[in-house]
Protein backbone atom coordinates (compact mmCIF):
# COMPACT_ATOMS: atom_id res chain seq x y z
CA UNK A 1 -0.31 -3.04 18.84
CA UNK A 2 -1.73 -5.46 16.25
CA UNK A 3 -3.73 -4.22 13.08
CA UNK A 4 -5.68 -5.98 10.46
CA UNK A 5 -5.25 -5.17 7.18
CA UNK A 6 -8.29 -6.13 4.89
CA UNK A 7 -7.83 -5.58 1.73
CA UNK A 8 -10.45 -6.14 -1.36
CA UNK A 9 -9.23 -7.18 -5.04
CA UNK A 10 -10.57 -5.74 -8.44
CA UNK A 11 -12.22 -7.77 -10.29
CA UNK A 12 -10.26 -9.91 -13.10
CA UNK A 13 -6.92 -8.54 -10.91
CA UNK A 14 -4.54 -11.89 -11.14
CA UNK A 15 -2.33 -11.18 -13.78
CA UNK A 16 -1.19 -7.86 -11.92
CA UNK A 17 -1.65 -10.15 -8.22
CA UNK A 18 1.05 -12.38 -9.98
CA UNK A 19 3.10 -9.78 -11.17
CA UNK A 20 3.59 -7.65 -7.98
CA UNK A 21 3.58 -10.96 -5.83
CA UNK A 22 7.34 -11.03 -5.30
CA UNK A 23 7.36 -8.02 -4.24
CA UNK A 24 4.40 -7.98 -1.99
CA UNK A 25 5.97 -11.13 -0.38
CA UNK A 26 9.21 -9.38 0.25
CA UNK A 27 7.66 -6.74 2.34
CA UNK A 28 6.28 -9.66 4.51
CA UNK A 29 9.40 -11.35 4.88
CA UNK A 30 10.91 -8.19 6.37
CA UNK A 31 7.87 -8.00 8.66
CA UNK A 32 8.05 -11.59 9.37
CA UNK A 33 11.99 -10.95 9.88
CA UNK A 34 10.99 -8.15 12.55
CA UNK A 35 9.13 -10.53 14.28
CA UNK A 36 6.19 -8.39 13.71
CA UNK A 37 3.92 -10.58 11.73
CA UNK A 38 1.28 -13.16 12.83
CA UNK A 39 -0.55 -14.04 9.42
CA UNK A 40 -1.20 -13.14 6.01
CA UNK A 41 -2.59 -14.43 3.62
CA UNK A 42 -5.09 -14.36 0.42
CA UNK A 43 -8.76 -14.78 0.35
CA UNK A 44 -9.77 -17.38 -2.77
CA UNK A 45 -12.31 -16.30 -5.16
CA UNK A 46 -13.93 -19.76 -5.04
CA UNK A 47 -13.96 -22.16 -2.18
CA UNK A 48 -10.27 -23.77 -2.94
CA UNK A 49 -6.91 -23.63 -1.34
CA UNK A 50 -6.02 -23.48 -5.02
CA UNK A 51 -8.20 -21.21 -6.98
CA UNK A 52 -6.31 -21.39 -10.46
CA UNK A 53 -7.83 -19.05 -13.11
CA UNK A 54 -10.63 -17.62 -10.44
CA UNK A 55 -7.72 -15.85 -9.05
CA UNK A 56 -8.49 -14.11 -5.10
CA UNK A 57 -10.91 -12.19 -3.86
CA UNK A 58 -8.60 -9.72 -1.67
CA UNK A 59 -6.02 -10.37 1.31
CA UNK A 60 -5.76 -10.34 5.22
CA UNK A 61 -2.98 -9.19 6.87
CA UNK A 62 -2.30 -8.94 10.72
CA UNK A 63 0.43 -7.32 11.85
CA UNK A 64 2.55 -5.46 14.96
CA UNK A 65 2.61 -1.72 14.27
CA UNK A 66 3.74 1.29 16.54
CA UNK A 67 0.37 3.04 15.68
CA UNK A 68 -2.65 3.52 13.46
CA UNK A 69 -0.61 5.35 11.65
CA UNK A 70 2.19 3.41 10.60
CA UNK A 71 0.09 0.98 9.51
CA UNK A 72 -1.71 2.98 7.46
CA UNK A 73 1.14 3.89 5.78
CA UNK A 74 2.70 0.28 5.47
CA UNK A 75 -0.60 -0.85 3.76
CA UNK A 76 -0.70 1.90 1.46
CA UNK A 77 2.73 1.22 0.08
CA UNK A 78 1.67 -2.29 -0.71
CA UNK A 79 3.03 -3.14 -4.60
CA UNK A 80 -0.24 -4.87 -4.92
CA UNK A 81 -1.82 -0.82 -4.41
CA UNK A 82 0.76 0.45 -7.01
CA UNK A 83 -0.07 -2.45 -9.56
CA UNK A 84 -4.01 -1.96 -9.57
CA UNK A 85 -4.57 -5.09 -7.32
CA UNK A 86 -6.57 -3.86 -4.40
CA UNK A 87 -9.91 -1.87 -4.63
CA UNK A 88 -10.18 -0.94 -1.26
CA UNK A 89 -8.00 -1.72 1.82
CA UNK A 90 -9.14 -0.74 5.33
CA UNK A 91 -6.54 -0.96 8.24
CA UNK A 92 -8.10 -1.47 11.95
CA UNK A 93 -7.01 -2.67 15.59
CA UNK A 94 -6.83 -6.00 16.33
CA UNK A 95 -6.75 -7.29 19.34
CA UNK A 96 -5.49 -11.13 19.16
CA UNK A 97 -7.66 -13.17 22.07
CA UNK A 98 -7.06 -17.07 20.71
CA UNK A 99 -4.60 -18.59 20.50
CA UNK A 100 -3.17 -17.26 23.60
């Protein structure tokens, strides 16, 4: 089943966003690798594709997981969680309608 993973930045959080980043992106290669990623991606603090110094506002994820569960427990092992990125991430169902 797909989840969503919505996840919420600290304020002032882009020096530790940019320092985790490799990391965080080689969790979603190995998801993308599986086959088991449809989009991710982060949110811009202002309204640019390029937000420079205004950093992002948090991240969306969607995903294939087995279960609630799992990922729960892929979300929460994030390097963006470890570095003091995120402020809150919530993990739900998602049920992909368009595209079909």
């Amino acid at each position: 089943m797909l989840y969503a993973i919505i996840a919420v930045d600290h304020d002032k959080s882009l020096a530790a966003r940019l320092s985790a980043r490799p990391d965080h992106l080689a969790r979603l290669d190995a998801l993308q690798d599986e086959g088991r990623l449809i989009l991710a991606g982060p949110h811009p603090a202002i309204d640019s594709p390029d937000p420079g110094d205004a950093g992002f506002s948090g991240s969306l994820i969607v995903a294939e997981f087995p279960d609630l569960a799992s990922a729960e427990q892929w979300a929460a092992a994030d390097p963006y969680n470890a570095a003091g990125v995120y402020r809150e991430v919530l993990v739900k169902p998602f049920k992909r309608v368009f595209p079909s």
